[in-house]
PDB file of N, CA and C in Angstrom:
ATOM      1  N   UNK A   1     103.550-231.418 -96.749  1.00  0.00           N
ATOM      2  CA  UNK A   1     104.812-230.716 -96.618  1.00  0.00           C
ATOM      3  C   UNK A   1     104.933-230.079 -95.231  1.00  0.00           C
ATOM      4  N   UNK A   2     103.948-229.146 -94.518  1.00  0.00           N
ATOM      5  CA  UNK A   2     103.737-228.459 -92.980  1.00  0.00           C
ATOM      6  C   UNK A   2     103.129-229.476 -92.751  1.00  0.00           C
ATOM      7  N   UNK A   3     102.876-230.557 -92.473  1.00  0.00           N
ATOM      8  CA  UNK A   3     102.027-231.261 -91.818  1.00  0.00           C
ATOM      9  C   UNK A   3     102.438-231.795 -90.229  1.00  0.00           C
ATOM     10  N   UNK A   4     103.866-232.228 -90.588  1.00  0.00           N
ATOM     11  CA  UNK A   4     104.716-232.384 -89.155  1.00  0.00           C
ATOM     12  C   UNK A   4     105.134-231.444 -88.318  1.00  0.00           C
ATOM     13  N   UNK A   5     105.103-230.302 -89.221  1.00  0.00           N
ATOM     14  CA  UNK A   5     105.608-228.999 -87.993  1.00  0.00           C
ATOM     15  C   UNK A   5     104.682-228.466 -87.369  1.00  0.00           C
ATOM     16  N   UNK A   6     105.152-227.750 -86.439  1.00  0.00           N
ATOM     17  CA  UNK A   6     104.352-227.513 -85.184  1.00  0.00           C
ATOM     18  C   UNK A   6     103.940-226.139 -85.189  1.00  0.00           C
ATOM     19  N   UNK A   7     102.914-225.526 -85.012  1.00  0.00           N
ATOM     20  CA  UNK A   7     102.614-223.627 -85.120  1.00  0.00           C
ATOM     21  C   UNK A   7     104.070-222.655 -84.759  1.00  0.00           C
ATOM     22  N   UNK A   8     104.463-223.208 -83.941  1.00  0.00           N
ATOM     23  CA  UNK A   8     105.432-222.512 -82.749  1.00  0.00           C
ATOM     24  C   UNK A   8     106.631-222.434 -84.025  1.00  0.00           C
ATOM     25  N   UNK A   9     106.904-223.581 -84.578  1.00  0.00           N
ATOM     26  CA  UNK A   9     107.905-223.143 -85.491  1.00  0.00           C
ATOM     27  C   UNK A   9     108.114-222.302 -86.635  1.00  0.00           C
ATOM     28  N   UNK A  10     106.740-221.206 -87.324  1.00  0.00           N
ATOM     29  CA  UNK A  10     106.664-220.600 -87.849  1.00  0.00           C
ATOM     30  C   UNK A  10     106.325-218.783 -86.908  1.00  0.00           C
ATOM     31  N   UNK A  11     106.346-218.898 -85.774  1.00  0.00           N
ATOM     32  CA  UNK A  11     106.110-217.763 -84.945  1.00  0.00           C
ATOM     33  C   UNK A  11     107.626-217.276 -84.403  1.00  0.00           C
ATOM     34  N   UNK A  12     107.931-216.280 -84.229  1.00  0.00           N
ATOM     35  CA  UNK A  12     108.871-215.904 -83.497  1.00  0.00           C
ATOM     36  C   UNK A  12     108.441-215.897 -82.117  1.00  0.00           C
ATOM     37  N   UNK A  13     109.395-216.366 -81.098  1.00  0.00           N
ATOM     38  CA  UNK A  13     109.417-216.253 -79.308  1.00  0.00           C
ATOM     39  C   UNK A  13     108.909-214.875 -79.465  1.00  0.00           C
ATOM     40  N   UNK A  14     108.830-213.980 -79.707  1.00  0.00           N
ATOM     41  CA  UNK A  14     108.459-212.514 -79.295  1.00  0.00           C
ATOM     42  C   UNK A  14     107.156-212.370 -79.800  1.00  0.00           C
ATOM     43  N   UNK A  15     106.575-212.942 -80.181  1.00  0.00           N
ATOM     44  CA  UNK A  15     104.998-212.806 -80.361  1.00  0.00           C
ATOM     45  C   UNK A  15     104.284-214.029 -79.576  1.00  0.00           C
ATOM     46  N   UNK A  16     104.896-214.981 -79.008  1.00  0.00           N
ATOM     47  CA  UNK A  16     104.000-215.909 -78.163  1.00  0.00           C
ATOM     48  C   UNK A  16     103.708-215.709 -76.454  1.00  0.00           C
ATOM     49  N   UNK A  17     102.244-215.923 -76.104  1.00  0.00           N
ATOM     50  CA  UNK A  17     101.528-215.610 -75.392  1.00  0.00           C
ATOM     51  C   UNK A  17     102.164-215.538 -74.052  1.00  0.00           C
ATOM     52  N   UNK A  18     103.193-216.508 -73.820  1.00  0.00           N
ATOM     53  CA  UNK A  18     103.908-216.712 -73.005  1.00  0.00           C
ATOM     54  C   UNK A  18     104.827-215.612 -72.716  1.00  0.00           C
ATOM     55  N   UNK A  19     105.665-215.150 -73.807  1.00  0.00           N
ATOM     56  CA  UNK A  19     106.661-214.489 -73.960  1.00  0.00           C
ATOM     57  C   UNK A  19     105.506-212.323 -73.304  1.00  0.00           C
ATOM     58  N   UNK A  20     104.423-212.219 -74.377  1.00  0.00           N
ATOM     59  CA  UNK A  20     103.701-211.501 -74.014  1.00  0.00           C
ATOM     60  C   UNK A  20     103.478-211.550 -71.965  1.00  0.00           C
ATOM     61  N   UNK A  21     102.994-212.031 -71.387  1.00  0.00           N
ATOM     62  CA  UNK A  21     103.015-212.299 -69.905  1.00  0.00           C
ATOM     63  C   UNK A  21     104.013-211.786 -69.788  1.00  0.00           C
ATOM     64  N   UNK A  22     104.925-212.705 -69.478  1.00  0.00           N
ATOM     65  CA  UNK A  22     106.475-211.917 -68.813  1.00  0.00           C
ATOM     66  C   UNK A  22     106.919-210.731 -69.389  1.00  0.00           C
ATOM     67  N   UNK A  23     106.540-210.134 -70.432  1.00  0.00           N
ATOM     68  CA  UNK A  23     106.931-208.503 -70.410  1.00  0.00           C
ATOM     69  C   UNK A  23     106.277-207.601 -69.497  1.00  0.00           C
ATOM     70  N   UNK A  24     104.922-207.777 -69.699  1.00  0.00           N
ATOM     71  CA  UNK A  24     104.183-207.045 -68.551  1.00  0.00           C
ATOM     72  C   UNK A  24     103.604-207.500 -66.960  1.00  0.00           C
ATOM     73  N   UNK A  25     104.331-208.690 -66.739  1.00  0.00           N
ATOM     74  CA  UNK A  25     104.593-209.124 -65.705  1.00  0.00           C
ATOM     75  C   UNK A  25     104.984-208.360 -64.516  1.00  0.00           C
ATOM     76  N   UNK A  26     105.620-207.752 -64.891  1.00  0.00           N
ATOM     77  CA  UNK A  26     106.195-206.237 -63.792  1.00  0.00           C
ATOM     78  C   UNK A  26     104.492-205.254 -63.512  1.00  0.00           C
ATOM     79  N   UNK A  27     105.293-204.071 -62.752  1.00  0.00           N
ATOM     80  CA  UNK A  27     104.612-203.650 -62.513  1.00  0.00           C
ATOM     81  C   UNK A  27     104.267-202.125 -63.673  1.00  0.00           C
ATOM     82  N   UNK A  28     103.201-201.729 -64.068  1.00  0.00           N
ATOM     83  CA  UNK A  28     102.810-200.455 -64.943  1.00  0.00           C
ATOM     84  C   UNK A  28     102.887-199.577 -64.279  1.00  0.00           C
ATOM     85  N   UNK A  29     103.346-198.361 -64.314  1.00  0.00           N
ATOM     86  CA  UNK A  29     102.624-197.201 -63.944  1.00  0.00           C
ATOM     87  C   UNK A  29     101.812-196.411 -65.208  1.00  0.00           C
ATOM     88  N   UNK A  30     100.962-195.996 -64.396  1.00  0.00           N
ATOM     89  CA  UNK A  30     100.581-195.009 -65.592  1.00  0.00           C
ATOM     90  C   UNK A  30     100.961-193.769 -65.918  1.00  0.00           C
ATOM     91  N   UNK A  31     100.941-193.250 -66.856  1.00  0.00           N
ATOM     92  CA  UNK A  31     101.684-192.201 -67.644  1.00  0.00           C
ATOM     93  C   UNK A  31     100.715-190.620 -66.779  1.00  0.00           C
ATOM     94  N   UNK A  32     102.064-189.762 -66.240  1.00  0.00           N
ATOM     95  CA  UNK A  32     101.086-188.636 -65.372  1.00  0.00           C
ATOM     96  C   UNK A  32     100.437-187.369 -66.426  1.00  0.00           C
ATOM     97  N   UNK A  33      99.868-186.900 -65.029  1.00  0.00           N
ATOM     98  CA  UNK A  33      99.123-186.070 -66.060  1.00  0.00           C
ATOM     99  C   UNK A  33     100.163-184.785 -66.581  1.00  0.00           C
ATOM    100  N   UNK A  34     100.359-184.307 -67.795  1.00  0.00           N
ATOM    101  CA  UNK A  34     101.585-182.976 -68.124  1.00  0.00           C
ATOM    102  C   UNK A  34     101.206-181.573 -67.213  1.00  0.00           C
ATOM    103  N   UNK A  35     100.006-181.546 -66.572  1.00  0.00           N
ATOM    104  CA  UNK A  35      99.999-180.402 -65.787  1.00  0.00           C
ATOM    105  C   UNK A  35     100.648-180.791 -64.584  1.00  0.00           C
ATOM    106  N   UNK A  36     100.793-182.115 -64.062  1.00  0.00           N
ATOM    107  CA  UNK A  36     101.550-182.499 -62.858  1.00  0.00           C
ATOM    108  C   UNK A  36     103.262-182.599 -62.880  1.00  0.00           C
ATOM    109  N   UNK A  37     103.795-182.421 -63.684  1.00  0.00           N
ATOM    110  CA  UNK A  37     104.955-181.858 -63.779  1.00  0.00           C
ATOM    111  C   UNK A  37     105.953-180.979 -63.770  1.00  0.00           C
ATOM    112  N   UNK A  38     106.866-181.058 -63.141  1.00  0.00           N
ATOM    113  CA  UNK A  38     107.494-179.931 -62.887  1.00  0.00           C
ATOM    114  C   UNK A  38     108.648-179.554 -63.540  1.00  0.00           C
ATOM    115  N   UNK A  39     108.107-178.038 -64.663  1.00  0.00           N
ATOM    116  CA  UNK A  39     109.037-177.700 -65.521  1.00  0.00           C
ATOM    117  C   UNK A  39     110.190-176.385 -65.449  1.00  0.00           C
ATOM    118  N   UNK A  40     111.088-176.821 -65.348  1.00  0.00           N
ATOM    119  CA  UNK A  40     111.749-175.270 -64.443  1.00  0.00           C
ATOM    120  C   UNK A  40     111.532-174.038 -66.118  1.00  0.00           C
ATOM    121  N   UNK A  41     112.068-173.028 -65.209  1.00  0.00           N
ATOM    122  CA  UNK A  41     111.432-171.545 -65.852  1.00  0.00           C
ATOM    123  C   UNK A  41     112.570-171.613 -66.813  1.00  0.00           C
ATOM    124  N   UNK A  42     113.972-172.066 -66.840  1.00  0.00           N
ATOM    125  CA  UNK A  42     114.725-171.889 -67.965  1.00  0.00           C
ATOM    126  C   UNK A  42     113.885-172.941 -69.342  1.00  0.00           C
ATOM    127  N   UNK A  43     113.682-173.984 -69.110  1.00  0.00           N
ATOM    128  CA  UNK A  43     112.933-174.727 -70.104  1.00  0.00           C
ATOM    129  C   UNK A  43     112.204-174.169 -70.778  1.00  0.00           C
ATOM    130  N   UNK A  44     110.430-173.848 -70.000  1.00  0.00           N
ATOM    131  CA  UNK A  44     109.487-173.516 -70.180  1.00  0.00           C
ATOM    132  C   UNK A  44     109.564-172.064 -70.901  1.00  0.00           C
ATOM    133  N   UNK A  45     110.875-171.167 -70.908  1.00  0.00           N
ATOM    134  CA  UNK A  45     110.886-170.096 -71.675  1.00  0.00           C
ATOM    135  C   UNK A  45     111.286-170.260 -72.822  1.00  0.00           C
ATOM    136  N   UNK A  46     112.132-171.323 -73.278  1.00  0.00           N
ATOM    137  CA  UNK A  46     112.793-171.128 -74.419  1.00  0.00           C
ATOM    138  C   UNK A  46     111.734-171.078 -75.685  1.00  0.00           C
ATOM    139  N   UNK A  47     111.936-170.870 -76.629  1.00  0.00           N
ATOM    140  CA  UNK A  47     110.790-170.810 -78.121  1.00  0.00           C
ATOM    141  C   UNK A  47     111.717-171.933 -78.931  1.00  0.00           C
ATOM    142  N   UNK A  48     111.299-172.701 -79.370  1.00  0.00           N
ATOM    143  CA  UNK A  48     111.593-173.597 -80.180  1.00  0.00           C
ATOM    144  C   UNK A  48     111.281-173.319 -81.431  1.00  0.00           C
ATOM    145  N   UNK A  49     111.865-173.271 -82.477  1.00  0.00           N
ATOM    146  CA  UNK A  49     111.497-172.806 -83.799  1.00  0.00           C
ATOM    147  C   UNK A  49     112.424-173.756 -84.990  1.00  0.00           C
ATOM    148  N   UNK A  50     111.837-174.383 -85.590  1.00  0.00           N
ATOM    149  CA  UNK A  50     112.591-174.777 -86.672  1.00  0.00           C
ATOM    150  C   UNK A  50     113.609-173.971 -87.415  1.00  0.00           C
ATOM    151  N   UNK A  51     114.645-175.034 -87.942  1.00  0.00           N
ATOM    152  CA  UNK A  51     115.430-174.312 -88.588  1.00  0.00           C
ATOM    153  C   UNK A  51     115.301-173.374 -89.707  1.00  0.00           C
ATOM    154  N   UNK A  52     115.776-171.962 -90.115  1.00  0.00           N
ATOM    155  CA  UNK A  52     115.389-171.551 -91.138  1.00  0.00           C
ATOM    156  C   UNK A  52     116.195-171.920 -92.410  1.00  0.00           C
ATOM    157  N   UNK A  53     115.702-172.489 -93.185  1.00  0.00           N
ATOM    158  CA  UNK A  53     116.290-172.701 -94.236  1.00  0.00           C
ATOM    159  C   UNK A  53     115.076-172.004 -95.725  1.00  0.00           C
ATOM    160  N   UNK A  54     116.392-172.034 -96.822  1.00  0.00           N
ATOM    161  CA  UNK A  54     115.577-171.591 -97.906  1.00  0.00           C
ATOM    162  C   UNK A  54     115.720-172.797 -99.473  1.00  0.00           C
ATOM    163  N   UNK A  55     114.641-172.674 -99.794  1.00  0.00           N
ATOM    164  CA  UNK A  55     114.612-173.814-100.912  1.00  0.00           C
ATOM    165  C   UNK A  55     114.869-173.134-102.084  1.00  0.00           C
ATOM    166  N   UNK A  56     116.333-173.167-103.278  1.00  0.00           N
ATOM    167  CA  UNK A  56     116.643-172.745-104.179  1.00  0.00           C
ATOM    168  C   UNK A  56     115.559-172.584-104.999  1.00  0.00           C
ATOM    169  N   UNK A  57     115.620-171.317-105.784  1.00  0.00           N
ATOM    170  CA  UNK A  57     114.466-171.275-106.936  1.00  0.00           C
ATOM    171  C   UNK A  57     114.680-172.114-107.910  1.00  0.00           C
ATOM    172  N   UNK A  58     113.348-172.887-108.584  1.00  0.00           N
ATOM    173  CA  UNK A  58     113.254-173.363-110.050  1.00  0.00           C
ATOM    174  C   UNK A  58     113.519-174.773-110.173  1.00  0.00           C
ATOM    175  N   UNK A  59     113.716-175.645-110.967  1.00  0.00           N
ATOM    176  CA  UNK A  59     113.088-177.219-110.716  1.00  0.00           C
ATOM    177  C   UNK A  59     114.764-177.933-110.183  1.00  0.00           C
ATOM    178  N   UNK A  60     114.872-178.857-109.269  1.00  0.00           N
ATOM    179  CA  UNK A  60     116.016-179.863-109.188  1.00  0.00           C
ATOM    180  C   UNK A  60     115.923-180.288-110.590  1.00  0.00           C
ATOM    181  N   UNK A  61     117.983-180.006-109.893  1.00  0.00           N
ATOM    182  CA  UNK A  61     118.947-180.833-111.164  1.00  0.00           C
ATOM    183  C   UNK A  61     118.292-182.263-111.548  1.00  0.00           C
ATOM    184  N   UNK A  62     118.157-183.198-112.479  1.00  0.00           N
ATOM    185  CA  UNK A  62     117.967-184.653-112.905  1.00  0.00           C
ATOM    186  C   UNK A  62     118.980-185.171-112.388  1.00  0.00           C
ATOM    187  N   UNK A  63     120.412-184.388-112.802  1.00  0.00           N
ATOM    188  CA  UNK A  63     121.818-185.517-113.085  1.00  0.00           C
ATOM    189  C   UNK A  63     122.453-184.902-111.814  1.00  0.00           C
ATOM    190  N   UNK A  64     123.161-185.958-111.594  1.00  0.00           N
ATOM    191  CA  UNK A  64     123.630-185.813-110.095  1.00  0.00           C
ATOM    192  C   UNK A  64     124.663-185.043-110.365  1.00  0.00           C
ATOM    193  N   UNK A  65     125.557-184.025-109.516  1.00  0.00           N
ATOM    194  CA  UNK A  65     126.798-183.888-109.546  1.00  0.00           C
ATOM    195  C   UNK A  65     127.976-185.076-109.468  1.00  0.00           C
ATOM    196  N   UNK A  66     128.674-184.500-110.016  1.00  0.00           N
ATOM    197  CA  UNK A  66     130.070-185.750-109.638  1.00  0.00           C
ATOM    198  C   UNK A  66     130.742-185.221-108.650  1.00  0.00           C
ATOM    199  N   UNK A  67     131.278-186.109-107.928  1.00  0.00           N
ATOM    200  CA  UNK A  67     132.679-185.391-107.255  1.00  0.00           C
ATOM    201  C   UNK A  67     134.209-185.207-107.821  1.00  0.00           C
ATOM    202  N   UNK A  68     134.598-184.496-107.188  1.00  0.00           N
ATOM    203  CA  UNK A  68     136.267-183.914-107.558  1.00  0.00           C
ATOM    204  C   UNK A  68     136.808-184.877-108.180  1.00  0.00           C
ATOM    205  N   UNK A  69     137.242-185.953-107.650  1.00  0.00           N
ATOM    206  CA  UNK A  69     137.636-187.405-107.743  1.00  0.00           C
ATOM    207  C   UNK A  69     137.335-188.247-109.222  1.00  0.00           C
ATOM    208  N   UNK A  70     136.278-187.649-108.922  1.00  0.00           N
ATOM    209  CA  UNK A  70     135.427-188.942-110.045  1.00  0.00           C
ATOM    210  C   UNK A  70     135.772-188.674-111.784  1.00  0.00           C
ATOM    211  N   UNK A  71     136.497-189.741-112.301  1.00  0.00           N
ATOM    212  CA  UNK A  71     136.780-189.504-113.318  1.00  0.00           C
ATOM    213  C   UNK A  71     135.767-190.344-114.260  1.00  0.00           C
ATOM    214  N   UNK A  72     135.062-189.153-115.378  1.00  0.00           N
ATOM    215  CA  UNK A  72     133.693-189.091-116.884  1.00  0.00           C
ATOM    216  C   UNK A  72     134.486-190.440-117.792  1.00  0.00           C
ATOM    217  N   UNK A  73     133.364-191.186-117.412  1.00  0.00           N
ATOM    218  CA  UNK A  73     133.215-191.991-118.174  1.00  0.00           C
ATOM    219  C   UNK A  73     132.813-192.265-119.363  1.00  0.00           C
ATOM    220  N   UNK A  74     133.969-192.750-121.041  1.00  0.00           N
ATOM    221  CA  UNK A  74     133.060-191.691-122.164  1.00  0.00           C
ATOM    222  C   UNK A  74     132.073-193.798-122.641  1.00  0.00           C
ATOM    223  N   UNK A  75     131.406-192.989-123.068  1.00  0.00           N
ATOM    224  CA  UNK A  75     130.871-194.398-123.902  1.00  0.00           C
ATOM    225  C   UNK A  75     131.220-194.858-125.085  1.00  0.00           C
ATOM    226  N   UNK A  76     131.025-196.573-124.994  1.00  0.00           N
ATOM    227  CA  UNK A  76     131.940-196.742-125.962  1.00  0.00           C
ATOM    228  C   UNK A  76     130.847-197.061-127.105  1.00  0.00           C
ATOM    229  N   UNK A  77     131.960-196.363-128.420  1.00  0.00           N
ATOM    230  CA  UNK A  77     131.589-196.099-129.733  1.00  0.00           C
ATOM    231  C   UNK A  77     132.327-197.222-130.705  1.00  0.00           C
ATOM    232  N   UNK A  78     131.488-197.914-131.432  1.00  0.00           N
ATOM    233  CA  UNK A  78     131.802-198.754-132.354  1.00  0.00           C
ATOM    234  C   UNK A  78     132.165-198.118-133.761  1.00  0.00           C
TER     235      UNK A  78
END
């Protein structure tokens, strides 16, 4: 059944060796060091703090709310 096809046709172009080369074909730099950077004083002061939020007491609802819109569907009774 695979016997006639060829490797290449089960690989995507973006994983072959070829394709690998010409990405890094260019030139790298390497990544500097973070003490060699220059961070101005408005940055470097700010405090970053997650948002405060609070988690309602006692276990989540099961059943979802409905919306405004949404008209209760009754089940049907034989």
């Amino acid at each position: 059944m695979f016997r006639d096809l060829q490797h290449s046709e089960f690989v995507a172009d973006a994983y072959l060796k070829k394709t690998w080369n010409e990405t890094t074909k260019g030139v790298t730099l390497p990544v500097p060091d973070p003490q060699d950077l220059f961070i101005p004083s408005e940055v470097s002061d700010l405090i970053m703090l997650p948002p405060k939020t609070k988690r309602p007491p006692g276990r989540p609802p099961t059943k979802r709310k409905r919306s405004a819109g949404e008209i209760p569907v009754q089940p049907n009774l034989i």
